[in-house]
Protein backbone atom coordinates (compact mmCIF):
# COMPACT_ATOMS: atom_id res chain seq x y z
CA UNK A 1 5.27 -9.28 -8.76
CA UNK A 2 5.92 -6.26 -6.58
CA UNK A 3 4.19 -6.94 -3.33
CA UNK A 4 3.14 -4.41 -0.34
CA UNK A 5 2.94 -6.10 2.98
CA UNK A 6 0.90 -3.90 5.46
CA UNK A 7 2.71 -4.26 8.66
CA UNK A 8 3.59 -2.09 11.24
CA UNK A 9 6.62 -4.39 12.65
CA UNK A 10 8.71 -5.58 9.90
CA UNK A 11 10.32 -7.86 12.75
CA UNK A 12 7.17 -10.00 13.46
CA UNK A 13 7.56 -13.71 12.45
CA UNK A 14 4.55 -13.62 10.30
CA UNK A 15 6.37 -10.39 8.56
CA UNK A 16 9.69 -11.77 8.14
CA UNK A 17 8.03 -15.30 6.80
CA UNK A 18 5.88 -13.58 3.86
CA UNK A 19 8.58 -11.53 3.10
CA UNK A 20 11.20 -14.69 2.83
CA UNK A 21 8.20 -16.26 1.06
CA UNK A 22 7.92 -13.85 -1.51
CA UNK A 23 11.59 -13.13 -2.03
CA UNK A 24 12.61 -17.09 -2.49
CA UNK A 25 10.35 -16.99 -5.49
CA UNK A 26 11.80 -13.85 -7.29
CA UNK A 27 9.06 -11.29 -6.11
CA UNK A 28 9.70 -7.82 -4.99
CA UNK A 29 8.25 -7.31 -1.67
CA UNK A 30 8.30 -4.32 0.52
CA UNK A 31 6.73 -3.94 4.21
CA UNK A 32 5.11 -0.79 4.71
CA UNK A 33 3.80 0.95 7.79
CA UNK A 34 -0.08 1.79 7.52
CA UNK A 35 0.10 4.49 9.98
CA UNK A 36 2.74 6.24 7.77
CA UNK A 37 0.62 6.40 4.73
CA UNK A 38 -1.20 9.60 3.94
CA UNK A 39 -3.89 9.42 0.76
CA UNK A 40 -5.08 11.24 -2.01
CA UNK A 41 -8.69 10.70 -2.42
CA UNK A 42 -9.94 11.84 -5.58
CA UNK A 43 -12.50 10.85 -8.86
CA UNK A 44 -9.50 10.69 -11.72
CA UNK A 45 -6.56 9.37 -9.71
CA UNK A 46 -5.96 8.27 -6.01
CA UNK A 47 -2.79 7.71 -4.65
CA UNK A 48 -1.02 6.74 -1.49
CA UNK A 49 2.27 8.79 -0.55
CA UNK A 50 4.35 6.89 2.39
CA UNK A 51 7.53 9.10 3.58
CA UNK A 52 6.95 11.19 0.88
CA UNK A 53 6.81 9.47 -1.87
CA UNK A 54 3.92 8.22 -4.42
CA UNK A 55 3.50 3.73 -3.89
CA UNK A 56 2.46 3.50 -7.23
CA UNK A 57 3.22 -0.05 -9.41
CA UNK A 58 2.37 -2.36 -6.94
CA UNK A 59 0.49 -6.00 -7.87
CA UNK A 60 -0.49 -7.49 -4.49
CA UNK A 61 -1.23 -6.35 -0.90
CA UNK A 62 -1.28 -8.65 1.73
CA UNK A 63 -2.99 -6.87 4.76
CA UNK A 64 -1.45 -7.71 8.77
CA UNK A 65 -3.28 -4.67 10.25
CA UNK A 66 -3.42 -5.14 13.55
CA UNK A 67 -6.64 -4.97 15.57
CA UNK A 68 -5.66 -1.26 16.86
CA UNK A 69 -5.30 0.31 13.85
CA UNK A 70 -8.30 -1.42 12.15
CA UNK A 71 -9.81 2.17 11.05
CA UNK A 72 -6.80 3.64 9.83
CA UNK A 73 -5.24 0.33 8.23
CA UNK A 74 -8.49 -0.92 6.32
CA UNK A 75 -8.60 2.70 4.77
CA UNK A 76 -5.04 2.55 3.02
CA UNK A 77 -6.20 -1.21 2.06
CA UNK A 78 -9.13 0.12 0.52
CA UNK A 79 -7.11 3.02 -1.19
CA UNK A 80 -4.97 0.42 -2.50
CA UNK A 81 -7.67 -1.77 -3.73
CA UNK A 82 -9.37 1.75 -5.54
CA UNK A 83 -5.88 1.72 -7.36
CA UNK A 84 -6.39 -1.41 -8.75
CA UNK A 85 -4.48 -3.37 -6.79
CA UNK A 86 -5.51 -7.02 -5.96
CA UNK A 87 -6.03 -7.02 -1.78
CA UNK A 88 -5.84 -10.59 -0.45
CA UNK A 89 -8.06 -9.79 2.37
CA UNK A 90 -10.62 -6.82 0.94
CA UNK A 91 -10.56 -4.41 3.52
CA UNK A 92 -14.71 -4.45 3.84
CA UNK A 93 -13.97 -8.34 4.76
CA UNK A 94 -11.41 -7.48 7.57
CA UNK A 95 -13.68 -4.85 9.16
CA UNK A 96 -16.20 -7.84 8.94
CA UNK A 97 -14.02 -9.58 11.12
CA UNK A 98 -13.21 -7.48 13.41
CA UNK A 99 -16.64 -6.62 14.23
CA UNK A 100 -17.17 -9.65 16.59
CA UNK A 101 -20.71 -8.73 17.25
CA UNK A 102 -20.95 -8.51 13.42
CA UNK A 103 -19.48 -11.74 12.69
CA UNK A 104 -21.09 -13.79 14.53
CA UNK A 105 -24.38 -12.17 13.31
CA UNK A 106 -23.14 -12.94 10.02
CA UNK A 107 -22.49 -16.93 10.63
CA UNK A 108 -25.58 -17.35 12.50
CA UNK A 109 -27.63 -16.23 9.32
CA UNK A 110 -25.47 -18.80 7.00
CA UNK A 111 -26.56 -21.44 9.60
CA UNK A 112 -22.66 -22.08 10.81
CA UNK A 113 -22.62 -23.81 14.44
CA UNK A 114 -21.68 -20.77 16.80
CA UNK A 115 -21.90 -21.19 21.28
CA UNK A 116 -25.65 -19.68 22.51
CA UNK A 117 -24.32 -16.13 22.17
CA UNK A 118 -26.07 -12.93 23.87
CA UNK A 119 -26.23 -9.06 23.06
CA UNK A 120 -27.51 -6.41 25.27
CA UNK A 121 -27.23 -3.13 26.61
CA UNK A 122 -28.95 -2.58 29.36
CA UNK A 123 -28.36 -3.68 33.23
CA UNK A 124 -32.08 -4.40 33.54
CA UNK A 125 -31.76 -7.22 30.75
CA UNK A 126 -28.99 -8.84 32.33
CA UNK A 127 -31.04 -11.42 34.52
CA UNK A 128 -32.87 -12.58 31.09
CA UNK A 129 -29.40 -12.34 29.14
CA UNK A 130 -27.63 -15.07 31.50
CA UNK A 131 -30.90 -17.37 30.85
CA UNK A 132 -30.98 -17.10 27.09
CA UNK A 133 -27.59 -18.60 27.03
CA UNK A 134 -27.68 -21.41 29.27
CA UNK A 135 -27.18 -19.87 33.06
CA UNK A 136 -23.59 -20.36 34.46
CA UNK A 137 -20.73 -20.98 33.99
CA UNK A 138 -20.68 -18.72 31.13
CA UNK A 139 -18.23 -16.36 29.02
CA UNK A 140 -18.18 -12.89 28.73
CA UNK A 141 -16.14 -10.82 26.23
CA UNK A 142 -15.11 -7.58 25.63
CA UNK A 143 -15.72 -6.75 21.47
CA UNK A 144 -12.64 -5.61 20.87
CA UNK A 145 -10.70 -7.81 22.93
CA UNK A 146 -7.94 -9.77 21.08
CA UNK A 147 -5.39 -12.77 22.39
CA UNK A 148 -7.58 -13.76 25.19
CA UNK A 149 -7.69 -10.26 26.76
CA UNK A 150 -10.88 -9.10 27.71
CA UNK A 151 -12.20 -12.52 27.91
CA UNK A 152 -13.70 -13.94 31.57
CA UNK A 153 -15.05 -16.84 32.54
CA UNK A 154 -18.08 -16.58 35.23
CA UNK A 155 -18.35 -19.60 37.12
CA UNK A 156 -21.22 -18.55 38.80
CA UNK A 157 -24.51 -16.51 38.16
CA UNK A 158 -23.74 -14.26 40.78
CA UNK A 159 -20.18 -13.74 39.75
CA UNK A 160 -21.49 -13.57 36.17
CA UNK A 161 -24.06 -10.61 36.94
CA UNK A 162 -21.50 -8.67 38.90
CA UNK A 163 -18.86 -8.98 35.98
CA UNK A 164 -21.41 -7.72 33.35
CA UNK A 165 -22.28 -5.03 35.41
CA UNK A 166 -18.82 -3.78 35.65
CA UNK A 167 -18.57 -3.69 32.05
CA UNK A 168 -22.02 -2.23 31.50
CA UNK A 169 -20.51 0.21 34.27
CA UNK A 170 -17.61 1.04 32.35
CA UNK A 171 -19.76 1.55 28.82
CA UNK A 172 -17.77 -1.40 27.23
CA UNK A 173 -19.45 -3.99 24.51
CA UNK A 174 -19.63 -6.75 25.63
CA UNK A 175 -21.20 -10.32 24.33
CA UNK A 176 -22.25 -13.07 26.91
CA UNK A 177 -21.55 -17.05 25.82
CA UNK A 178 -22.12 -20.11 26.46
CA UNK A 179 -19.26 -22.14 27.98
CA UNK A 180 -18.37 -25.26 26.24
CA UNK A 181 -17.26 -27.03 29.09
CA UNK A 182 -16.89 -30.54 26.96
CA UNK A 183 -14.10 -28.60 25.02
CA UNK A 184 -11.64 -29.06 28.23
CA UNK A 185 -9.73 -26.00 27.32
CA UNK A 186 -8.73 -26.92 23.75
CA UNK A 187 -9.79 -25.17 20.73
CA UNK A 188 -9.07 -25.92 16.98
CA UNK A 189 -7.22 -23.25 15.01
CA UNK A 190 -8.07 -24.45 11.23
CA UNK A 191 -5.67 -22.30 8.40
CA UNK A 192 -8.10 -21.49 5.59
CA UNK A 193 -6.18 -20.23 2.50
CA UNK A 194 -9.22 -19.61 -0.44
CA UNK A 195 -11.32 -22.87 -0.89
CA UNK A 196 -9.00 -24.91 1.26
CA UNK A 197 -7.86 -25.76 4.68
CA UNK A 198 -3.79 -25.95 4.48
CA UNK A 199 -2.91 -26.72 8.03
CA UNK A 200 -4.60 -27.09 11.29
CA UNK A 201 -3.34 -26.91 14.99
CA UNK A 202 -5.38 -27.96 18.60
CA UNK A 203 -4.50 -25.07 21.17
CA UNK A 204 -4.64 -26.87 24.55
CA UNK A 205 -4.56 -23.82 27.54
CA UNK A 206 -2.11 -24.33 30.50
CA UNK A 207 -3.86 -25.77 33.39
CA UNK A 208 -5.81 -23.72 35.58
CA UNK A 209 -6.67 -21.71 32.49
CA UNK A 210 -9.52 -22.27 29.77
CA UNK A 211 -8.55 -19.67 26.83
CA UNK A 212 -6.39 -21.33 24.79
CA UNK A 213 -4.44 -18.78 23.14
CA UNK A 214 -0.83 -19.68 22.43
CA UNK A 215 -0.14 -15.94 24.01
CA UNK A 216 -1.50 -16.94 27.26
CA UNK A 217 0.94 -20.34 27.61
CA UNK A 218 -1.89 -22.35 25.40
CA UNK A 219 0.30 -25.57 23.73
CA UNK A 220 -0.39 -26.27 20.00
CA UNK A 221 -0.23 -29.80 18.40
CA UNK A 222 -1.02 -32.02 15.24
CA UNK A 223 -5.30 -32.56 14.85
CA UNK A 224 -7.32 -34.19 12.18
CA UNK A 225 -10.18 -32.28 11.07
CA UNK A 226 -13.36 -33.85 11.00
CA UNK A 227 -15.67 -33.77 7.83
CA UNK A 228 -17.85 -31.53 9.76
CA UNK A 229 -15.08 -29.13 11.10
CA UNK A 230 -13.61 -28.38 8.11
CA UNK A 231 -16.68 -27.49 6.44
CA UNK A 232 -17.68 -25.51 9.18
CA UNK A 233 -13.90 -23.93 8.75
CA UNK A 234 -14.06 -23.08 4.64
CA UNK A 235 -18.05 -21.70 5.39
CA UNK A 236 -17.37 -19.55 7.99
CA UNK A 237 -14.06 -17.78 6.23
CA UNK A 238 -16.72 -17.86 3.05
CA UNK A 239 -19.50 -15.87 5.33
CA UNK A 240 -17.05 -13.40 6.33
CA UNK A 241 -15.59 -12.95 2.89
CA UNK A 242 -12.08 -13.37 3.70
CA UNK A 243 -9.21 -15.03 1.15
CA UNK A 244 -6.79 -16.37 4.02
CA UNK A 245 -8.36 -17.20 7.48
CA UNK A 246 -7.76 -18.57 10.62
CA UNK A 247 -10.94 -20.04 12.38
CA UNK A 248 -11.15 -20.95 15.98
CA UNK A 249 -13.52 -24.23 16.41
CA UNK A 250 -15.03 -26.05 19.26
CA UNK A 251 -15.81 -29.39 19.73
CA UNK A 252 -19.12 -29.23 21.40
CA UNK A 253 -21.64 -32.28 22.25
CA UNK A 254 -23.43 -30.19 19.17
CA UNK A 255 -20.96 -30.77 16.62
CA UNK A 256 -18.01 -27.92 15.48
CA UNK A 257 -18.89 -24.12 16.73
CA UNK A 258 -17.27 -21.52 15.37
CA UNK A 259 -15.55 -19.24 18.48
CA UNK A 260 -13.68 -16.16 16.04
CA UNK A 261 -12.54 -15.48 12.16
CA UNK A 262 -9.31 -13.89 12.53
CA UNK A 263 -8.12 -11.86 9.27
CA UNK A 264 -4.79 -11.86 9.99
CA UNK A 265 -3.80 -14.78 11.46
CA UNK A 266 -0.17 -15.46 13.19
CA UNK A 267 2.02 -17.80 11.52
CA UNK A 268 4.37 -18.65 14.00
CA UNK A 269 2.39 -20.91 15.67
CA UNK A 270 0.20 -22.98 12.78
CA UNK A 271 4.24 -23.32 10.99
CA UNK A 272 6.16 -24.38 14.52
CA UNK A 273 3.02 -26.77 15.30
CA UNK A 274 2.31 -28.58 11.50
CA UNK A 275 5.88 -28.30 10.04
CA UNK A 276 4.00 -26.67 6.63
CA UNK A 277 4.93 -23.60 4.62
CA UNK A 278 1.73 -21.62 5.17
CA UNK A 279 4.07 -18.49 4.33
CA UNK A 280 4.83 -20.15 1.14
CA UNK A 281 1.27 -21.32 0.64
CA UNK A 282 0.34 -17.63 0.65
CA UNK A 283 2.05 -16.51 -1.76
CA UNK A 284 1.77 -19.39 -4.26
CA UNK A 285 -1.90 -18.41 -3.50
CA UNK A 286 -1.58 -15.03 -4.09
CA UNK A 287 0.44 -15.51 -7.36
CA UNK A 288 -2.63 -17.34 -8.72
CA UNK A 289 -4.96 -14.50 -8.03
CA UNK A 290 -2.86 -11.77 -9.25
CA UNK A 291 -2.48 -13.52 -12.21
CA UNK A 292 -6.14 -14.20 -13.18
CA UNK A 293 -6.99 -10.51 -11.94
CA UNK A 294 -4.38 -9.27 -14.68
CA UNK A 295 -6.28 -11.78 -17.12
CA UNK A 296 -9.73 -10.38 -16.39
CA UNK A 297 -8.34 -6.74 -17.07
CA UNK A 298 -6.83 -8.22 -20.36
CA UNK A 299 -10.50 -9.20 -21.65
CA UNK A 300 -12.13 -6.06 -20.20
CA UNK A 301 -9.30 -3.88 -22.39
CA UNK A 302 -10.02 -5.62 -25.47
């Protein structure tokens, strides 16, 4: 196959891993730089031009497009996926995903555990906001914050109306939660790769902090899945419509809540903490679906 790797840092570890995935089993793989692309949009024949020349012949593209270039990146996915080429994360599933407000929205109407979560606007509503998810402590997130940034804990109700109204103050999106306290800091990271779960993780946070985020000194180890979390895992990457997930879980007194779907999870971490070959596991994946999208085109042609 001739594989396209979206990245704008060939150097990442999740990069260099596909890329030494794909070339130990024969495939040409190049990464390419999203924000260098520049697209022909047209009814008889689209095409993408990158340093001035046509990326035509490609099979696959695997998608890392960061959250800051969400806009930019999804539209030379979907360009690639109007020339025919098989995507394995569509680009109308990533901007799913990064639409936390969105998400969520999405998961709650498939009935997939989620924390009391709260929307709003206005200061005025913020008195009724903190009540409809519990009182204090509770969180409060920025919508386009990624890696734990953005992400406070209120401990209080008056520390919790003051911190919303900065942010109301400031015109930033925002969406209030309730804290899962009997979580202790630890969240599940569960690697979904089409209808299955190929590794999992438990992201314990430093002490004196509760996001667990392995970018914020979090610690990652071994963790069976229970029945419930991992179908709570494979629904919520199936509400969101992506191929390869990773879904942040909580163990609540309620059962498994769903805390993010990331598109384009990090390797580094899931392969230092389970020992597996998720980068491998990708591309075996991806083999599979290349090959059954060149079968489909077969049958259409005759």
């Amino acid at each position: 196959m001739k594989i396209a790797v979206l990245s704008r840092n060939r150097e990442l570890y999740s990069t260099q891993r596909l890329v030494e995935a794909a070339e130990a089993r024969g495939h040409q793989i190049e990464v390419i730089d999203p924000l260098m692309c520049y697209m022909n949009i047209n009814q008889t024949r689209s095409a993408i031009h990158y340093k001035g020349r046509n990326l035509d012949g490609f099979d696959a593209v695997i998608p890392r497009v960061g959250s800051s270039i969400t806009f930019y990146g999804t539209a030379v996915l979907r360009q690639f996926e109007m020339m025919g080429v098989y995507a394995l994360n569509e680009s109308a599933a990533i901007s799913r995903a990064r639409d936390k407000l969105c998400s969520l929205q999405l998961l709650a109407r498939d009935g997939i555990g989620l924390p009391i979560t709260g929307f709003a606007d206005k200061p005025g509503d913020i008195p009724d906001l903190i009540d409809m998810v519990g009182g204090a402590p509770l969180v409060i997130k920025l919508l386009e914050g990624t890696q734990g940034i953005g992400v406070v804990l209120a401990e209080t109700r008056t520390a919790a109306e003051s911190v919303i109204e900065a942010f109301m103050g400031l015109n930033a999106n925002i969406l209030v939660q309730q804290y899962i306290k009997e979580a202790n800091g630890a969240d599940i990271r569960c690697f979904v790769i089409g209808n299955k779960i190929v590794a999992a993780m438990k992201r314990q946070a430093k002490a004196g902090e509760f996001r667990s985020n392995l970018h914020r000194g979090g610690t990652a180890s071994l963790v069976k899945l229970s029945a419930a979390e991992k179908r709570t895992a494979l629904a919520a990457a199936k509400s969101i419509g992506l191929e390869v997930a990773g879904v942040d879980i909580l163990r609540s007194n309620n059962g498994p809540v769903v805390m993010e779907v990331n598109a384009s999870p990090g390797l580094e971490g899931i392969e230092g903490a389970t020992a597996i070959d998720v980068a491998g596991l990708i591309i075996d994946y991806l083999e599979q679906q290349v090959e059954k999208q060149q079968k489909r085109s077969k049958k259409r042609k005759v």
